[in-house]
C-alpha atoms as a PDB file:
ATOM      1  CA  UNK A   1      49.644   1.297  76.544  1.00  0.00           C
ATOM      2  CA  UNK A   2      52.813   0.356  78.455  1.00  0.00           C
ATOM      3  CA  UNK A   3      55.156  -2.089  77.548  1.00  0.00           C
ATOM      4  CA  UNK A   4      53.160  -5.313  77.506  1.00  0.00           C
ATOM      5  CA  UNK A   5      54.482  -8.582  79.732  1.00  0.00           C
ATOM      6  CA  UNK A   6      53.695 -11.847  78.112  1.00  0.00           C
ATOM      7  CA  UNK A   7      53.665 -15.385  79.990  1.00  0.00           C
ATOM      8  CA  UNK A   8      54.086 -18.208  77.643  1.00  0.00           C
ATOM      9  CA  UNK A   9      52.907 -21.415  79.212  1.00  0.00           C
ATOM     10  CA  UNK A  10      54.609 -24.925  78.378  1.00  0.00           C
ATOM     11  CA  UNK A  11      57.311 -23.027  76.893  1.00  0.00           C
ATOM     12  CA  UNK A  12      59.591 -26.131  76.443  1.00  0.00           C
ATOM     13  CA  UNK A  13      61.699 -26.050  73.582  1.00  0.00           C
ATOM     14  CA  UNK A  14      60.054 -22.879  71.614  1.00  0.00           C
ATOM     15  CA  UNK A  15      62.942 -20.514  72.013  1.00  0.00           C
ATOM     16  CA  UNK A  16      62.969 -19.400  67.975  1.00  0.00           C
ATOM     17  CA  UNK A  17      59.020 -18.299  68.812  1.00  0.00           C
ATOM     18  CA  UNK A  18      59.901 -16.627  71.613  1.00  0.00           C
ATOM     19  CA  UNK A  19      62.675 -14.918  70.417  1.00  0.00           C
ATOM     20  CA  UNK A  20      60.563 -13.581  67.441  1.00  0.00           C
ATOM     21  CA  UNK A  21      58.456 -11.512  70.651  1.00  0.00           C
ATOM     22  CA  UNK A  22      61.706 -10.538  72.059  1.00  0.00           C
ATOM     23  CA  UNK A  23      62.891  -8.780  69.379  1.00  0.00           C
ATOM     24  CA  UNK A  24      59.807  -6.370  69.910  1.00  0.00           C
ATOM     25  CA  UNK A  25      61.568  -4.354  72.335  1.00  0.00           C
ATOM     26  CA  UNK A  26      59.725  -1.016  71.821  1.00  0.00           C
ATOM     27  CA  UNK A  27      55.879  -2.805  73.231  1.00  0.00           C
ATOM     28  CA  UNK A  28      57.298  -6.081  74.728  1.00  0.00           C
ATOM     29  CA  UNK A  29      58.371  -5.750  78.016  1.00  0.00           C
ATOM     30  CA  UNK A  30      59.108  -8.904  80.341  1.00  0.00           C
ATOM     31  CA  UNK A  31      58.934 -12.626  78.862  1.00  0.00           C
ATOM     32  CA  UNK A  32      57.796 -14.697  81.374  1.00  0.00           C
ATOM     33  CA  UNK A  33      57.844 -18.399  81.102  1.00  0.00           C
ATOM     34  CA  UNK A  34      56.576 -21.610  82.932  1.00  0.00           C
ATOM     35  CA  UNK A  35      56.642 -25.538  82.486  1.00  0.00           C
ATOM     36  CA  UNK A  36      56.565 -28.844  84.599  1.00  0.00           C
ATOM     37  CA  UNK A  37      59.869 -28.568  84.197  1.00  0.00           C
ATOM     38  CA  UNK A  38      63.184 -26.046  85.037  1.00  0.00           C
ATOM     39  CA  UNK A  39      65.536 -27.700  82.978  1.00  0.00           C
ATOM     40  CA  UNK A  40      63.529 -26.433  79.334  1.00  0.00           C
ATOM     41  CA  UNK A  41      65.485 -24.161  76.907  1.00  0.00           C
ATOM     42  CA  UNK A  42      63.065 -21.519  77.246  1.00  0.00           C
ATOM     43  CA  UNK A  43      63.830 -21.259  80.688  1.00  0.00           C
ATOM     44  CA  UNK A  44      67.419 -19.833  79.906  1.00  0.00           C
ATOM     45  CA  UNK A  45      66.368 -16.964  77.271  1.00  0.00           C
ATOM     46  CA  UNK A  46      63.031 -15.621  79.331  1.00  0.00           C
ATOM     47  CA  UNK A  47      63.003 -12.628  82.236  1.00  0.00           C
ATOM     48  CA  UNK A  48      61.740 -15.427  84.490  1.00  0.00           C
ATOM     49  CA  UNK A  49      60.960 -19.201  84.101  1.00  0.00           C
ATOM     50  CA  UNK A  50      58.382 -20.508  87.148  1.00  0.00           C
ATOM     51  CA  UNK A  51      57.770 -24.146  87.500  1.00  0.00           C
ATOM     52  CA  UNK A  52      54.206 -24.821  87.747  1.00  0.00           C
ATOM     53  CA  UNK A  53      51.724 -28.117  88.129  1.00  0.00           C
ATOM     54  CA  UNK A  54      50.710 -30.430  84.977  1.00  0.00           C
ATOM     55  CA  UNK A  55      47.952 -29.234  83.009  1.00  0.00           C
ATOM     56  CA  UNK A  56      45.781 -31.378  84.741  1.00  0.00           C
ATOM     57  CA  UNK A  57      46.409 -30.555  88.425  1.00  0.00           C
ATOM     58  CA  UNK A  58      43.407 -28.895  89.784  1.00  0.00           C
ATOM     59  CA  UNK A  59      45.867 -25.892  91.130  1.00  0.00           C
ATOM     60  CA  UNK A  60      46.915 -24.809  87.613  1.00  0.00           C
ATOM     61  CA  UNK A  61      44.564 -22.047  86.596  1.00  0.00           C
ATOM     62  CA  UNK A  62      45.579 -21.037  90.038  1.00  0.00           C
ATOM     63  CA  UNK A  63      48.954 -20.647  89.462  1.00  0.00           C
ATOM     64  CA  UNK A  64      48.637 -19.275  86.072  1.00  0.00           C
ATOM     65  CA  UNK A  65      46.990 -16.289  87.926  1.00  0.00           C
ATOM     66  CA  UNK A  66      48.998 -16.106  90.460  1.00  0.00           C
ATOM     67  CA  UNK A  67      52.218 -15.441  87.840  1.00  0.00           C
ATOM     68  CA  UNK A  68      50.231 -13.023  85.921  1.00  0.00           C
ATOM     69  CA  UNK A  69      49.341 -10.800  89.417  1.00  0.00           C
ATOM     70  CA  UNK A  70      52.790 -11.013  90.497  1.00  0.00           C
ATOM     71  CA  UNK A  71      54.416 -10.490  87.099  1.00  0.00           C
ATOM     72  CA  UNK A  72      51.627  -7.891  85.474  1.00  0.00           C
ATOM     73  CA  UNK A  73      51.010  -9.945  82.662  1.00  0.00           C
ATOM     74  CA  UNK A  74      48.820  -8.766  79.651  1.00  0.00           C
ATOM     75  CA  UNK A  75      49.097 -11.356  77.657  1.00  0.00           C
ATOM     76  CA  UNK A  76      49.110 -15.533  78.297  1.00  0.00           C
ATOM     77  CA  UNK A  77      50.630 -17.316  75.104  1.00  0.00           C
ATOM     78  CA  UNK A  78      49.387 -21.488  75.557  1.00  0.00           C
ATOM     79  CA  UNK A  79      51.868 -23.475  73.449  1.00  0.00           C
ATOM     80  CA  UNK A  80      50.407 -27.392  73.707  1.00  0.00           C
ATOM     81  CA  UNK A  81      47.338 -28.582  73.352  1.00  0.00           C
ATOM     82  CA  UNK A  82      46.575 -29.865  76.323  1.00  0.00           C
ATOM     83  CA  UNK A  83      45.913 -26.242  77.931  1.00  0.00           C
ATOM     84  CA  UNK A  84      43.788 -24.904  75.571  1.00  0.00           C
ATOM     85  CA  UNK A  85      40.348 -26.606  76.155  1.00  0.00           C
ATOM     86  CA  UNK A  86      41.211 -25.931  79.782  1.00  0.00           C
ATOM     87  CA  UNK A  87      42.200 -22.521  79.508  1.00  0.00           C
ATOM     88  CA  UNK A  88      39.129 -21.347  77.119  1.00  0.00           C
ATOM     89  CA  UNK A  89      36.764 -22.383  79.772  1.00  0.00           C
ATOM     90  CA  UNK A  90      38.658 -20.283  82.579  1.00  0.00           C
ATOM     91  CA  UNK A  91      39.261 -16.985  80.543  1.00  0.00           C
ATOM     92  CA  UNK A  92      36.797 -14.946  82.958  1.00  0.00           C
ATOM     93  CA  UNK A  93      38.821 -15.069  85.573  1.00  0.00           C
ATOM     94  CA  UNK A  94      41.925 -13.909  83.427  1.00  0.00           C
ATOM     95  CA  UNK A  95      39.820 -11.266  82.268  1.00  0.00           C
ATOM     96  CA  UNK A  96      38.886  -9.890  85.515  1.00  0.00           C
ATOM     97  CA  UNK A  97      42.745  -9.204  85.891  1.00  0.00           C
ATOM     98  CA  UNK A  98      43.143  -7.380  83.037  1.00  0.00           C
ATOM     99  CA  UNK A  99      44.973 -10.607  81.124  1.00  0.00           C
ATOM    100  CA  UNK A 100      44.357 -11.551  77.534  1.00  0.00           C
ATOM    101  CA  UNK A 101      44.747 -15.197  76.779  1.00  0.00           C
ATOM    102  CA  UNK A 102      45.464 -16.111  72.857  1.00  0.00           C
ATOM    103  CA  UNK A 103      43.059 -18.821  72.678  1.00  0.00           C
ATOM    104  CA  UNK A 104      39.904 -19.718  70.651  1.00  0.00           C
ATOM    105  CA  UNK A 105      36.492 -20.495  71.609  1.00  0.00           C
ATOM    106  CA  UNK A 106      35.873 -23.569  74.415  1.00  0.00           C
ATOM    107  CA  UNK A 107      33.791 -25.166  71.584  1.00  0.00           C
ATOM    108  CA  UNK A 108      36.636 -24.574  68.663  1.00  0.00           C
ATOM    109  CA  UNK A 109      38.779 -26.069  71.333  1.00  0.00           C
ATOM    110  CA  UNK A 110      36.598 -29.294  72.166  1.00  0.00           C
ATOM    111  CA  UNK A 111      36.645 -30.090  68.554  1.00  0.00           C
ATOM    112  CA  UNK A 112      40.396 -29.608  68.058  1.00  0.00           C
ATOM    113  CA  UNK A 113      41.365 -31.915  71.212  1.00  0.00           C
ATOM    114  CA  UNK A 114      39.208 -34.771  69.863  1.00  0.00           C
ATOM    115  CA  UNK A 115      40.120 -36.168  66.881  1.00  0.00           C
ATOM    116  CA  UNK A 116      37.099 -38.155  65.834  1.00  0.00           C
ATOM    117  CA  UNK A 117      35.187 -34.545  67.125  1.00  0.00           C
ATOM    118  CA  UNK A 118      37.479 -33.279  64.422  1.00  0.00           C
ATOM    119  CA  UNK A 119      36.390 -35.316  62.016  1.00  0.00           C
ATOM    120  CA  UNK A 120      33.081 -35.422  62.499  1.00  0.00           C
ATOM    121  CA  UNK A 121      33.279 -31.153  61.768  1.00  0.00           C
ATOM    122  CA  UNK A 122      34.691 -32.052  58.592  1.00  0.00           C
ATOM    123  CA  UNK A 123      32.036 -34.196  57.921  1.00  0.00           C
ATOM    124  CA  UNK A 124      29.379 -32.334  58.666  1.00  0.00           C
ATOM    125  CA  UNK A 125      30.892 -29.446  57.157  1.00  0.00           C
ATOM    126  CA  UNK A 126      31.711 -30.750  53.461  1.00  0.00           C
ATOM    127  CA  UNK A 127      35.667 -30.325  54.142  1.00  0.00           C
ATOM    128  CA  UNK A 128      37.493 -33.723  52.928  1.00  0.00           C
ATOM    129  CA  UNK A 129      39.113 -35.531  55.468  1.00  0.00           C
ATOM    130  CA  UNK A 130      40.091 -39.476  55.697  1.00  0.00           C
ATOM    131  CA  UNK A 131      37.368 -42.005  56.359  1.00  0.00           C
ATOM    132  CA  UNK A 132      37.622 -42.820  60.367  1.00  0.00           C
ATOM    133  CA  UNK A 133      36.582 -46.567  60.439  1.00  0.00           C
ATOM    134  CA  UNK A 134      34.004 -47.219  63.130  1.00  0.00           C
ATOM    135  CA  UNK A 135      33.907 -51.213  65.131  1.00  0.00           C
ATOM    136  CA  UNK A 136      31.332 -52.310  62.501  1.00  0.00           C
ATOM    137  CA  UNK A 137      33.922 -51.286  59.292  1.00  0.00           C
ATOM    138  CA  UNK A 138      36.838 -53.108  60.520  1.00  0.00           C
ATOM    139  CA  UNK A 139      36.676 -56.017  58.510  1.00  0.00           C
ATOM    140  CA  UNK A 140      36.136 -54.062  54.873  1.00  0.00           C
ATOM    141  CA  UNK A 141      39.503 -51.957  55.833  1.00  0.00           C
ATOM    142  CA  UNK A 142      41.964 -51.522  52.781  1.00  0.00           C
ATOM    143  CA  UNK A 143      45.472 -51.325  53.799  1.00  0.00           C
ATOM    144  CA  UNK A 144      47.688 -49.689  54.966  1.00  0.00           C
ATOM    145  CA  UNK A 145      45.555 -47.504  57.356  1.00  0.00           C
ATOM    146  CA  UNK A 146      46.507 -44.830  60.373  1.00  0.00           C
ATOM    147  CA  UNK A 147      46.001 -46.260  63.761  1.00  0.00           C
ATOM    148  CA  UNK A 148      46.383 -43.242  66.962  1.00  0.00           C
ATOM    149  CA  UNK A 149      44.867 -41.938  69.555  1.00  0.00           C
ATOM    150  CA  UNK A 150      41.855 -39.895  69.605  1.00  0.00           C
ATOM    151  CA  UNK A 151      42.989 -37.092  71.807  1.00  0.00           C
ATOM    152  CA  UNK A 152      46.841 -37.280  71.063  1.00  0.00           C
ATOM    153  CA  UNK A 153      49.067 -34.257  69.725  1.00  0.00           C
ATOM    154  CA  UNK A 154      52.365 -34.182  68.547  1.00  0.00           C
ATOM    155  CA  UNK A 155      52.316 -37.340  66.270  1.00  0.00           C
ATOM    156  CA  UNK A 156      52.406 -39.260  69.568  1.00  0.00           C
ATOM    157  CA  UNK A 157      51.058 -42.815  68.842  1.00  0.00           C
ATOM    158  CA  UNK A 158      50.230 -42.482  65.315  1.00  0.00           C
ATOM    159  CA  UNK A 159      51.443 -45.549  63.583  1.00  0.00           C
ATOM    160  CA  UNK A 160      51.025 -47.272  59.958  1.00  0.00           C
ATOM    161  CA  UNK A 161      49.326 -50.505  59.848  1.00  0.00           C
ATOM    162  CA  UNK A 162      49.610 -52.743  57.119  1.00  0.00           C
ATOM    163  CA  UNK A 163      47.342 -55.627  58.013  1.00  0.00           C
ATOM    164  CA  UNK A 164      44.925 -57.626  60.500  1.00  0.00           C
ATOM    165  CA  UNK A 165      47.513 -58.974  62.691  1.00  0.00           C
ATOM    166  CA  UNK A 166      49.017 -55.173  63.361  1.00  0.00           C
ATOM    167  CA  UNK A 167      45.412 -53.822  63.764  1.00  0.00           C
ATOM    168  CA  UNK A 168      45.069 -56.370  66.228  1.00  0.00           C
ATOM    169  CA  UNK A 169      47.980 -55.608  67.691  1.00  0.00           C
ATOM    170  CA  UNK A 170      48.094 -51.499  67.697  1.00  0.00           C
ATOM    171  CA  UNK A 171      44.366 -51.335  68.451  1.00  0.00           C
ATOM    172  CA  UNK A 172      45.060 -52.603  71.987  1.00  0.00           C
ATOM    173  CA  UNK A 173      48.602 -50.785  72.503  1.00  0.00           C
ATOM    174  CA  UNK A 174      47.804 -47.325  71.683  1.00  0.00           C
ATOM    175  CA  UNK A 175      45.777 -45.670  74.170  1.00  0.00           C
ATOM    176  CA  UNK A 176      41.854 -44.084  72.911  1.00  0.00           C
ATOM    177  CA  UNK A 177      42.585 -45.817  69.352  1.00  0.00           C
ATOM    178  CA  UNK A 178      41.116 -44.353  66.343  1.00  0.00           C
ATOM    179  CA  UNK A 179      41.206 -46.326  63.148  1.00  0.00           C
ATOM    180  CA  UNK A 180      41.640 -43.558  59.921  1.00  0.00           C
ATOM    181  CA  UNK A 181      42.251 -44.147  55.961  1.00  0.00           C
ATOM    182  CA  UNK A 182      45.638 -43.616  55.161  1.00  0.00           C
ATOM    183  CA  UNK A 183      45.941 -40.528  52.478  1.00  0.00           C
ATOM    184  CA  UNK A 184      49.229 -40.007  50.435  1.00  0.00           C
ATOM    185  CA  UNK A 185      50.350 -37.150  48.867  1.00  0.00           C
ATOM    186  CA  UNK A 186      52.378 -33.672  49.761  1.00  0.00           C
ATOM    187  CA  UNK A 187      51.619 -32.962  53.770  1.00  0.00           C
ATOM    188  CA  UNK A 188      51.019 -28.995  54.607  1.00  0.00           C
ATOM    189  CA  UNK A 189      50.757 -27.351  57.722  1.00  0.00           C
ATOM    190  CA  UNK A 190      48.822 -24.021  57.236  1.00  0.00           C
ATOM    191  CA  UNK A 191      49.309 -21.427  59.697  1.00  0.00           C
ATOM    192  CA  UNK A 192      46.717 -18.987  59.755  1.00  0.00           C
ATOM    193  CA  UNK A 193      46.472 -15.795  61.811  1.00  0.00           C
ATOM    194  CA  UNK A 194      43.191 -14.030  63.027  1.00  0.00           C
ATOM    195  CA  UNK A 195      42.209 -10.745  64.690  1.00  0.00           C
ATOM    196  CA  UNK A 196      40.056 -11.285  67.607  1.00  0.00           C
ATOM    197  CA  UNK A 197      36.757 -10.880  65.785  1.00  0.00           C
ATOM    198  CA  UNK A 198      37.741 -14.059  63.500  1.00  0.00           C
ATOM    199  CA  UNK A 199      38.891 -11.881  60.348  1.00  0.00           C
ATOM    200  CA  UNK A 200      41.649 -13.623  58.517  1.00  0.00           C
ATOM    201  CA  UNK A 201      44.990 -11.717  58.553  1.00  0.00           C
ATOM    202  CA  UNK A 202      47.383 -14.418  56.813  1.00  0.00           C
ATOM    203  CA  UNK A 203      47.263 -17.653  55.586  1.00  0.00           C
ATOM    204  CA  UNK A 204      50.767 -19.324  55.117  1.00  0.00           C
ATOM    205  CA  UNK A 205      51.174 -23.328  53.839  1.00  0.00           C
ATOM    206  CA  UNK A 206      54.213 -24.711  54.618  1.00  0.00           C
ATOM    207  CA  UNK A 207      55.298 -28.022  53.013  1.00  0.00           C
ATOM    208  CA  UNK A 208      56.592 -30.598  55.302  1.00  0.00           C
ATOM    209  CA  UNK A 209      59.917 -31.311  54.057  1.00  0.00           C
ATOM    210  CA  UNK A 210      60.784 -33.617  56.959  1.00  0.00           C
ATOM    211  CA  UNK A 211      59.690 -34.321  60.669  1.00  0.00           C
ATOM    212  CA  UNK A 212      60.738 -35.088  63.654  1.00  0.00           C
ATOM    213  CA  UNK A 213      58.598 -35.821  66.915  1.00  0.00           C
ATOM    214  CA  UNK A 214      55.822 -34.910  65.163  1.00  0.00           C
ATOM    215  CA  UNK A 215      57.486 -31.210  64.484  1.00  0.00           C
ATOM    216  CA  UNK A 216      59.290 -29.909  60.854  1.00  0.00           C
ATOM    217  CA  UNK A 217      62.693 -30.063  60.819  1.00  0.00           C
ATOM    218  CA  UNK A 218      62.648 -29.096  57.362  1.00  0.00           C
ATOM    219  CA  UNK A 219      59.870 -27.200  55.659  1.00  0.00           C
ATOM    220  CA  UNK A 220      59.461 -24.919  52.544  1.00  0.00           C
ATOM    221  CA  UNK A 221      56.502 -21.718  52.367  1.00  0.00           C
ATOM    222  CA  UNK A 222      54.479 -22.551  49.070  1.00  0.00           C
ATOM    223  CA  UNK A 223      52.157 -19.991  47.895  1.00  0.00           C
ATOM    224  CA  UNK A 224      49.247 -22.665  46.807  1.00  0.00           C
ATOM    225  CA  UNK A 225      46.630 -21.115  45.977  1.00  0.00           C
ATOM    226  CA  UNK A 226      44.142 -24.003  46.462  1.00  0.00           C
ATOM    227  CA  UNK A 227      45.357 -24.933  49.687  1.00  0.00           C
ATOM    228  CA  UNK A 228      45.013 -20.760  50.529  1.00  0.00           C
ATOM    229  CA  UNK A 229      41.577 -21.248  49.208  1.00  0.00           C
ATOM    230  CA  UNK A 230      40.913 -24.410  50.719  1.00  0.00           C
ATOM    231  CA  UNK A 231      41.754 -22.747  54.498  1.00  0.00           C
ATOM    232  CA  UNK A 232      39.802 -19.976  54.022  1.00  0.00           C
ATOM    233  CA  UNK A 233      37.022 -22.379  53.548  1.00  0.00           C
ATOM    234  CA  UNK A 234      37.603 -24.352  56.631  1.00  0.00           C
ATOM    235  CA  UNK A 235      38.175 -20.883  59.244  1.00  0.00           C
ATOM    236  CA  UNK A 236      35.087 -19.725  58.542  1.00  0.00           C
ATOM    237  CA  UNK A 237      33.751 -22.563  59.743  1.00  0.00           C
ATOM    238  CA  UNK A 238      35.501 -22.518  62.724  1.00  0.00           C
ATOM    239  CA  UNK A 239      33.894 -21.322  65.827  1.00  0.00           C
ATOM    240  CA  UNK A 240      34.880 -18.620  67.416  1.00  0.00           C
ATOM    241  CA  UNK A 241      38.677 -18.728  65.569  1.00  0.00           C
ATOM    242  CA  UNK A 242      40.833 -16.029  66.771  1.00  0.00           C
ATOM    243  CA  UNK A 243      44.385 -15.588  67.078  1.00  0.00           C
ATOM    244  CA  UNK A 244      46.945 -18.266  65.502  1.00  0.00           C
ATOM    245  CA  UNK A 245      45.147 -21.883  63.687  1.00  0.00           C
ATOM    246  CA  UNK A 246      47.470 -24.515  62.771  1.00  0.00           C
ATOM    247  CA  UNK A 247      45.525 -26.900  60.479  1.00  0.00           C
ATOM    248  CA  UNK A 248      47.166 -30.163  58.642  1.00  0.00           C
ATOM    249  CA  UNK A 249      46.450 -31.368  55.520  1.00  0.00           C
ATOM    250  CA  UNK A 250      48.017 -33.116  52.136  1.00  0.00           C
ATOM    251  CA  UNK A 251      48.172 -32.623  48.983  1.00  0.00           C
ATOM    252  CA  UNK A 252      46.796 -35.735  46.902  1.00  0.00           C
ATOM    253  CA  UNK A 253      48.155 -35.893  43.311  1.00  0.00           C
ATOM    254  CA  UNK A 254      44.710 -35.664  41.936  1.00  0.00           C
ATOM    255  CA  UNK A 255      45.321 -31.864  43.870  1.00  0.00           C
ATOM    256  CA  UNK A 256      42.728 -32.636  46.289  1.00  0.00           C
ATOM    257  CA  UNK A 257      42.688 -30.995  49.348  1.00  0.00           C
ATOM    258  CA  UNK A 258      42.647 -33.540  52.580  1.00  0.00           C
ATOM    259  CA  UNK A 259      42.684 -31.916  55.584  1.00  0.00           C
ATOM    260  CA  UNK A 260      43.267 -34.028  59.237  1.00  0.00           C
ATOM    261  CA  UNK A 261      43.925 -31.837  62.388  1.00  0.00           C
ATOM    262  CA  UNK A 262      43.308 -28.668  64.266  1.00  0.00           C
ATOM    263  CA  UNK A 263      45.713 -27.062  66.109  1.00  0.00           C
ATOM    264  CA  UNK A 264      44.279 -23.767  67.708  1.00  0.00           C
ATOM    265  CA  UNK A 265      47.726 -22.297  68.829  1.00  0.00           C
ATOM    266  CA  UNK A 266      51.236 -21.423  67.534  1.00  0.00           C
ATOM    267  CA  UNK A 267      52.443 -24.563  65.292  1.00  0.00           C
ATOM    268  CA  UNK A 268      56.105 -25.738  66.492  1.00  0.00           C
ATOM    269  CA  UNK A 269      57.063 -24.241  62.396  1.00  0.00           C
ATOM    270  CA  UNK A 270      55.759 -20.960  63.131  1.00  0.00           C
ATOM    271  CA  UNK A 271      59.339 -19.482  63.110  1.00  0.00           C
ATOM    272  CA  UNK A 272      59.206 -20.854  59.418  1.00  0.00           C
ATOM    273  CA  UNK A 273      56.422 -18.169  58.532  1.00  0.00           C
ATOM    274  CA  UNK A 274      57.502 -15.687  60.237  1.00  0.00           C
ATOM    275  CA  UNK A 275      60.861 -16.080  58.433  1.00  0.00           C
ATOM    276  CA  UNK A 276      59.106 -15.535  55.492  1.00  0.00           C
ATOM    277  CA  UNK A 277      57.662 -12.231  56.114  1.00  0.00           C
ATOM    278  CA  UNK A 278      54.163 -13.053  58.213  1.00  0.00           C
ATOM    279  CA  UNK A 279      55.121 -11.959  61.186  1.00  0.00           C
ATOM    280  CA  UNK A 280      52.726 -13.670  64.070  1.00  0.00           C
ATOM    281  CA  UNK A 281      54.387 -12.151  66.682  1.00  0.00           C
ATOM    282  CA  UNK A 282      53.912  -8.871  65.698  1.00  0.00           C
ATOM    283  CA  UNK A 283      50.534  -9.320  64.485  1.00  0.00           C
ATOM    284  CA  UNK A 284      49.567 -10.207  67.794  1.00  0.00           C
ATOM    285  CA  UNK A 285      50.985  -6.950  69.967  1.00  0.00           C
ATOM    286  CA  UNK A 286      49.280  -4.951  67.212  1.00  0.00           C
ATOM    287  CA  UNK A 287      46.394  -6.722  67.617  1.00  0.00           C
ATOM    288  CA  UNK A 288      46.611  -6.344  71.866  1.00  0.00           C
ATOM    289  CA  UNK A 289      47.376  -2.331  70.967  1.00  0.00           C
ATOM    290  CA  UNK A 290      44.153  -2.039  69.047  1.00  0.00           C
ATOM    291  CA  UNK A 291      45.546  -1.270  65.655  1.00  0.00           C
ATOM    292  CA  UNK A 292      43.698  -2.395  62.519  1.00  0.00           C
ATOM    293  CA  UNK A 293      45.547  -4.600  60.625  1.00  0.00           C
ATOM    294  CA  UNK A 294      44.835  -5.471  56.727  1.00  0.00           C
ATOM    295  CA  UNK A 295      44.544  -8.956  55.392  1.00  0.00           C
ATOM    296  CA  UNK A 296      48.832  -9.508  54.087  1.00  0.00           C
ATOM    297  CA  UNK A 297      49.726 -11.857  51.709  1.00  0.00           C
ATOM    298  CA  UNK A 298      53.399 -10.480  51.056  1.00  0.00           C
ATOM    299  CA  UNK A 299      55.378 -12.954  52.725  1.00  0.00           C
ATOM    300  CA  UNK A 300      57.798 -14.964  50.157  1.00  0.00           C
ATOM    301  CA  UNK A 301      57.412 -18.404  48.771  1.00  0.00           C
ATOM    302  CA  UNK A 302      60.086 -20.527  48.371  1.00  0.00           C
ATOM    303  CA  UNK A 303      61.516 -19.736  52.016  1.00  0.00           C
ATOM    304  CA  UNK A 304      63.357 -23.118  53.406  1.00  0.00           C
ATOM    305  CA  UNK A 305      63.426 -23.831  57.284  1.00  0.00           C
ATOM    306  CA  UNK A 306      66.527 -26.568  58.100  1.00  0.00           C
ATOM    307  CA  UNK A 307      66.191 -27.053  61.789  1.00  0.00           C
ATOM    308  CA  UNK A 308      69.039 -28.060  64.058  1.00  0.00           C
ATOM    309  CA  UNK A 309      69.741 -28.334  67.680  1.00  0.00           C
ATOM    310  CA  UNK A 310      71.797 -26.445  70.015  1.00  0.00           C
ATOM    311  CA  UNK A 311      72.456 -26.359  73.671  1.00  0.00           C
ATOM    312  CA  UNK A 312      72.220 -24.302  76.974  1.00  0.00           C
ATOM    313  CA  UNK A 313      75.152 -25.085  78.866  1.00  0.00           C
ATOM    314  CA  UNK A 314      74.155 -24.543  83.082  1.00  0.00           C
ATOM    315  CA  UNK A 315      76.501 -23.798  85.798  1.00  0.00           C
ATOM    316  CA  UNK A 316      79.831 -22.856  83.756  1.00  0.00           C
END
C-alpha cells in the first residue's frame, strides 16, 4: 500500500491527536484537515486545512468528497459528534472512492447522538445507568439531579439542579431538556479500540482528574479491572462497534459501575492513552494495512495527563 493520506474533519483544537498520526511517517503520508473555521490550531500543523460548510449544510458530504478526490484520501478521521450519524449513513459513496471512514454503524450512531436513546440501550440491556425522569416523575425527584440536553456533546448545557424552582427554571432554558439522577463517585472515560469486525483491541480507563469544557485537563490511566470488565460488557452490545468508543462512566463507592454516554469517535483525552502505551493511531494504519493485531493490555497505569495551552502565532 502507498503512503496513506488521512482527512480529519472538525479538526479544531486536536493537534496532540494529530500529531500522534504524524509521527507515522513511514505509512502516513499527507494530513489533511477541514473545519467551519481557518483560524483552528489544527489548521497550522496539517499539509492542508480547507474550510468547509457546518455539519448540517446539505453540501457537506459533498465537499467531504470533493477533498478526498482532490487530495487522494484513504482514510476520513470524524472528530465531533455531530458528523457521525451523518457520515455513517453516507459511507457508500466514500466507499465507491476508495475512502475508509472510522465510524461505527448508523444505528450505534443513532443511539450515541440521543441521550435518552442512550439510555434506553442501557436499559434494555442490563448496563446501570442513572434513572432519566420522565413528565409524570417530576414531582417524586430527589435532589440534586442533572438537567441537559438530549442530543448535546461536550458537557454543553449540563447543569446541577438542586430544587423545584431551578428545575423550573433550567427545564425551559436548556434546549431538548432531559431530566437524569445525579450519580457521585470517581468519573472514567474508557477509551476502547476495535478492529473493523468489532474485536476488542484495548480497553484503557482514564480517571477524570479535572475538566474543562467538557474535556480532561487532567487525567490519570487506572488499570481497573471492573471498569475493564464492565466495558467489555457494554461493546459487545454495541452494534456494529468498530474503530475508537469513548464511553463515560463513574465509579460509585459501593464500586458500582454507572455508565452515562457514548462517544463513537476519538475522545478529546485520547493523547492520554496513547501516552501510556495504547497507541490508537497506530492501531488504526495497521488496521487500514490489513495486519492482524492481538488484543494489548501493556500500556502503563499510573500515567498522568496535565493539559495546558499554547499558541499559533499568524503572520510574524
Amino acid at each position: 500500500m502507498d503512503k496513506i493520506n488521512i482527512l480529519f474533519t472538525s479538526s479544531g483544537r486536536r493537534v496532540s491527536l494529530i500529531n500522534s498520526f504524524k509521527e507515522l511517517r513511514d505509512d502516513v503520508g499527507k494530513i489533511i484537515t477541514a473545519d467551519r473555521n481557518n483560524l483552528v490550531p489544527t489548521a497550522r500543523i496539517s499539509y492542508k486545512h480547507y474550510t468547509i460548510p457546518s455539519v448540517n449544510s446539505e453540501n457537506y458530504i459533498y465537499e467531504l468528497l470533493n477533498i478526498c478526490k482532490e487530495e487522494n484520501i484513504t482514510l476520513l478521521v470524524p472528530l465531533i459528534d455531530p458528523e457521525l450519524a451523518i457520515l455513517s449513513k453516507s459511507l457508500h459513496f466514500f466507499e465507491e472512492i476508495g475512502v475508509k471512514v472510522l465510524v461505527s454503524s448508523k444505528e450505534l450512531n443513532e443511539i450515541a447522538d440521543n441521550k435518552v436513546k442512550t439510555y434506553n440501550f442501557f436499559k434494555k440491556n442490563n448496563i446501570l445507568t442513572p434513572k432519566v425522569y420522565n413528565n409524570y416523575e417530576i414531582n417524586d425527584i430527589n435532589y440534586p439531579i442533572i438537567v441537559k440536553p438530549f442530543d448535546g456533546s461536550s458537557s454543553k448545557g449540563v447543569t446541577i439542579v438542586n430544587n423545584e424552582r431551578e428545575l423550573s427554571f433550567f427545564r425551559e432554558y436548556i434546549s431538548n431538556a432531559m431530566i437524569q439522577e445525579y450519580v457521585q463517585g470517581d468519573e472514567y472515560t474508557v477509551d476502547v479500540m476495535l478492529d473493523f469486525s468489532g474485536n476488542i483491541i484495548a480497553i484503557v480507563p482514564r480517571l477524570r482528574i479535572e475538566t474543562r469544557a467538557g474535556e480532561v485537563s487532567k487525567g490519570q490511566t487506572v488499570k481497573d479491572i471492573e471498569i475493564i470488565n464492565a466495558t467489555k460488557e457494554v461493546i459487545e452490545k454495541l452494534p456494529g462497534a468498530s474503530g475508537c468508543i469513548t464511553l463515560q462512566c463513574f465509579k460509585k463507592d459501593d464500586g458500582s459501575i454507572v455508565f452515562i454516554e457514548i462517544n463513537p469517535r476519538f475522545g478529546g483525552g485520547v493523547p492520554l492513552s496513547i501516552g501510556a502505551g495504547a497507541n490508537f493511531a497506530l492501531w488504526t494504519i495497521q488496521l487500514l494495512k490489513g495486519d492482524p493485531i492481538e488484543y494489548d493490555s501493556t500500556w502503563k497505569e499510573n500515567v498522568t495527563m496535565l493539559r495546558y495551552d499554547n499558541a499559533i502565532f499568524i503572520g510574524n
